[in-house]
C-alpha atoms as a PDB file:
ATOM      1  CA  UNK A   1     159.056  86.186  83.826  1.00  0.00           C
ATOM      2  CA  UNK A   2     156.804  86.597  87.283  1.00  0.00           C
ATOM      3  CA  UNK A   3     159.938  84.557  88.893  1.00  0.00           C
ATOM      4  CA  UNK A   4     162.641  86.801  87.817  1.00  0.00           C
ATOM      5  CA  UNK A   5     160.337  89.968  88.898  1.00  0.00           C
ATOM      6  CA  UNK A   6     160.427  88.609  92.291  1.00  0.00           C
ATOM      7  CA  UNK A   7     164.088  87.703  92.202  1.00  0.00           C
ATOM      8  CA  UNK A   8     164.746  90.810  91.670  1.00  0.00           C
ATOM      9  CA  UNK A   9     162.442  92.049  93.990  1.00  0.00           C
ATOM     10  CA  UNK A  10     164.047  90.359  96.458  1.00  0.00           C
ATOM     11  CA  UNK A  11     167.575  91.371  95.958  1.00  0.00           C
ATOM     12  CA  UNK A  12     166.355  94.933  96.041  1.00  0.00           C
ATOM     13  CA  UNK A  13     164.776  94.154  99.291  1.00  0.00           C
ATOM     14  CA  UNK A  14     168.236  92.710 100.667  1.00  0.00           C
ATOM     15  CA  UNK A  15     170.594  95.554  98.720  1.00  0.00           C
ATOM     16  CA  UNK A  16     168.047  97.627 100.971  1.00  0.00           C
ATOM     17  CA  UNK A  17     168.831  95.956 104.244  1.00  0.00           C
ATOM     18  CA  UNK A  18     172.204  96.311 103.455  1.00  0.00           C
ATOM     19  CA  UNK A  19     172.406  99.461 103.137  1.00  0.00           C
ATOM     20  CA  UNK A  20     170.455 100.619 106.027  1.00  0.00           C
ATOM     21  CA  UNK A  21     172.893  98.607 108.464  1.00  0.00           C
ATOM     22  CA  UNK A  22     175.593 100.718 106.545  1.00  0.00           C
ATOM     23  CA  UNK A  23     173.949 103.207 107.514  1.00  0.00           C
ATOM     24  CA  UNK A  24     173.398 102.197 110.863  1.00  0.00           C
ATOM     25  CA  UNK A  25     176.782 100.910 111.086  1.00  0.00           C
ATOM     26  CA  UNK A  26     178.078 104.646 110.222  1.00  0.00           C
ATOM     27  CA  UNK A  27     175.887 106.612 112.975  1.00  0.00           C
ATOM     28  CA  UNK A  28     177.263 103.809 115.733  1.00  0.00           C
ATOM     29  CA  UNK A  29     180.783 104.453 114.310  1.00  0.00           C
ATOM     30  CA  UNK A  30     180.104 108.291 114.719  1.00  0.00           C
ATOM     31  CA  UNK A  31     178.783 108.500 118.139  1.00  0.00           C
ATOM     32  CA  UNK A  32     180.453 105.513 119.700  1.00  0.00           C
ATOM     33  CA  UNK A  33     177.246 103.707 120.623  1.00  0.00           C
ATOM     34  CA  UNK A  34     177.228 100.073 121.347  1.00  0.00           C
ATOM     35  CA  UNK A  35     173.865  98.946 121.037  1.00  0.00           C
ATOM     36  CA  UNK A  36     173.108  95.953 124.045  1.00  0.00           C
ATOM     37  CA  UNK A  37     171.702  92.825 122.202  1.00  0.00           C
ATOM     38  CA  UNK A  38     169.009  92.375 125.475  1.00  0.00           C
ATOM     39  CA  UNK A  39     167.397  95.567 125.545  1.00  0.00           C
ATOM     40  CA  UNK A  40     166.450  94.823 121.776  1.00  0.00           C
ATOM     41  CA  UNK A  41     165.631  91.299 123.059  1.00  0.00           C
ATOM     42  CA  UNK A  42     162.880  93.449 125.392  1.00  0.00           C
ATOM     43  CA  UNK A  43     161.360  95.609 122.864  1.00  0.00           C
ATOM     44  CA  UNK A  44     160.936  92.805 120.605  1.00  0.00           C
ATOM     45  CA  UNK A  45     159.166  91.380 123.153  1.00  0.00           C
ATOM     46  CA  UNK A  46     156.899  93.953 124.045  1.00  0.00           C
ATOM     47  CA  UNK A  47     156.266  94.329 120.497  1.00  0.00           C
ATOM     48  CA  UNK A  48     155.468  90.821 120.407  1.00  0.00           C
ATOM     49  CA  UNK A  49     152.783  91.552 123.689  1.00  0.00           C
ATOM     50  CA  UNK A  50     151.369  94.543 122.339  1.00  0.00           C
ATOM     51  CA  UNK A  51     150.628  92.705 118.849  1.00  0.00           C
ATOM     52  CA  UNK A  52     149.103  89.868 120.764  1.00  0.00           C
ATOM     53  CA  UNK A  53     146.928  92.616 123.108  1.00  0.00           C
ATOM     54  CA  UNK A  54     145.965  93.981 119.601  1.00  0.00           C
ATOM     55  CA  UNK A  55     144.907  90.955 118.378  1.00  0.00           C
ATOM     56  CA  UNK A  56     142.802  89.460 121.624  1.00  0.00           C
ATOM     57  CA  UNK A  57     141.095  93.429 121.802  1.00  0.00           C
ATOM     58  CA  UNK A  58     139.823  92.962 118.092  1.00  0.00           C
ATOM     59  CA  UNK A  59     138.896  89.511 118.707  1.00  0.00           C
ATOM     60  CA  UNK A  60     137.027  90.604 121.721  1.00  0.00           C
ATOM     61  CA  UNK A  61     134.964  93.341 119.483  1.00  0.00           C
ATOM     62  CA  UNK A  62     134.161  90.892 116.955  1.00  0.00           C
ATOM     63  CA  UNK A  63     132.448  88.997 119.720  1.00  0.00           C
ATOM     64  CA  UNK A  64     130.721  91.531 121.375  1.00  0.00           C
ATOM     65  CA  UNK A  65     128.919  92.093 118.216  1.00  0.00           C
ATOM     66  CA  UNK A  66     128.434  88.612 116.727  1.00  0.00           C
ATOM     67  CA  UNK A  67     126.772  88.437 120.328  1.00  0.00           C
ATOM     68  CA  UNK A  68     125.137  91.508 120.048  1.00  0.00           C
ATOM     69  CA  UNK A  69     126.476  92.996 123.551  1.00  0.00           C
ATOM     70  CA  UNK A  70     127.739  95.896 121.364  1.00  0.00           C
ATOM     71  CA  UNK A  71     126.758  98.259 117.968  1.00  0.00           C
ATOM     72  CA  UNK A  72     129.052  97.680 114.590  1.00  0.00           C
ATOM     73  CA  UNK A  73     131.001 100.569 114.322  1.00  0.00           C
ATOM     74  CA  UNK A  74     129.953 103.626 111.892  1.00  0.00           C
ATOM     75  CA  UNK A  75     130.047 102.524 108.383  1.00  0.00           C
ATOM     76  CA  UNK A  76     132.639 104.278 105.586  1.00  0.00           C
ATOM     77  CA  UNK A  77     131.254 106.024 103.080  1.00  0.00           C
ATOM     78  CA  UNK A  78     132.912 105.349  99.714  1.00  0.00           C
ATOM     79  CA  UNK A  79     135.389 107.441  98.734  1.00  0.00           C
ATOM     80  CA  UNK A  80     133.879 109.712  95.743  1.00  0.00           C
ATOM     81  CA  UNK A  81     136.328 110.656  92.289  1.00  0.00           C
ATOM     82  CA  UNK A  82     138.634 113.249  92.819  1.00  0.00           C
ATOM     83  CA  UNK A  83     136.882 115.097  90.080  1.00  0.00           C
ATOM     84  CA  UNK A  84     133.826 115.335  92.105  1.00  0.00           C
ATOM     85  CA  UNK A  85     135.949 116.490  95.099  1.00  0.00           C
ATOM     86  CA  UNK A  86     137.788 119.041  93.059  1.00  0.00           C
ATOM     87  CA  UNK A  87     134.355 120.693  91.452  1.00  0.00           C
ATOM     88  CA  UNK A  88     133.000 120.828  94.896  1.00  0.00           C
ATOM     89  CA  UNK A  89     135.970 122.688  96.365  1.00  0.00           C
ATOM     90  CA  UNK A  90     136.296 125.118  93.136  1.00  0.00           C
ATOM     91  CA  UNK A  91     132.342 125.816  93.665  1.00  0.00           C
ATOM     92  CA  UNK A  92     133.004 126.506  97.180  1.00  0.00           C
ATOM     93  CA  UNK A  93     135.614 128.983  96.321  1.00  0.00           C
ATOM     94  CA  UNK A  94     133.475 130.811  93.862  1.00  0.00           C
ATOM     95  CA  UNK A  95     131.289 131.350  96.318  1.00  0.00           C
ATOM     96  CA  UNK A  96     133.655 132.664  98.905  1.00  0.00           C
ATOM     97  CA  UNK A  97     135.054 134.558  96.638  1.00  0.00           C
ATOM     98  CA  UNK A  98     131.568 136.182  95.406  1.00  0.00           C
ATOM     99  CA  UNK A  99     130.354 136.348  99.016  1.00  0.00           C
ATOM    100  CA  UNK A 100     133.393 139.047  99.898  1.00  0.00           C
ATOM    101  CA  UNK A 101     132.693 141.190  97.374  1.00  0.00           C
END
């Protein structure tokens, strides 16, 4: 069952693809643009860099603070339930509302 789920996950994936370079195909059809296989040779590349710089500047401020030459960043708070978040906001507004009056 779990193997024809991702079958058919993947042939949705590739009926996807397929239709986006239909789509693609149509708007280069419509304007006349030929699109020059080297230039999207370059930005892959410089994709490709700028992942890699990504990568070494994270692994550079992992270092700094497993060597202590630099604070953790701020910690998250937890996310409260929207409930909470809704109550607070209604509150608020009652007591906006009360204030102008």
């Amino acid at each position: 069952m779990a193997d024809q789920k991702e079958r058919l996950k993947v042939t949705i994936a590739r009926f996807e693809t397929r239709q986006e370079l239909n789509r693609l195909n149509a708007v280069r059809a419509e304007v006349g643009v030929q699109l020059d296989d080297s230039q999207v040779a370059v930005c892959n590349e410089m994709a490709n860099r700028i992942e890699r710089m990504l990568d070494v500047q994270v692994k550079e401020q992992e270092k700094l603070i497993q060597f202590g030459y630099a604070a953790p960043g701020p910690k998250t708070e937890q996310a409260k339930p929207t409930a909470e978040v809704v109550e607070a906001a209604e509150r608020a507004l009652v007591g906006t509302a009360t204030a102008k009056k």
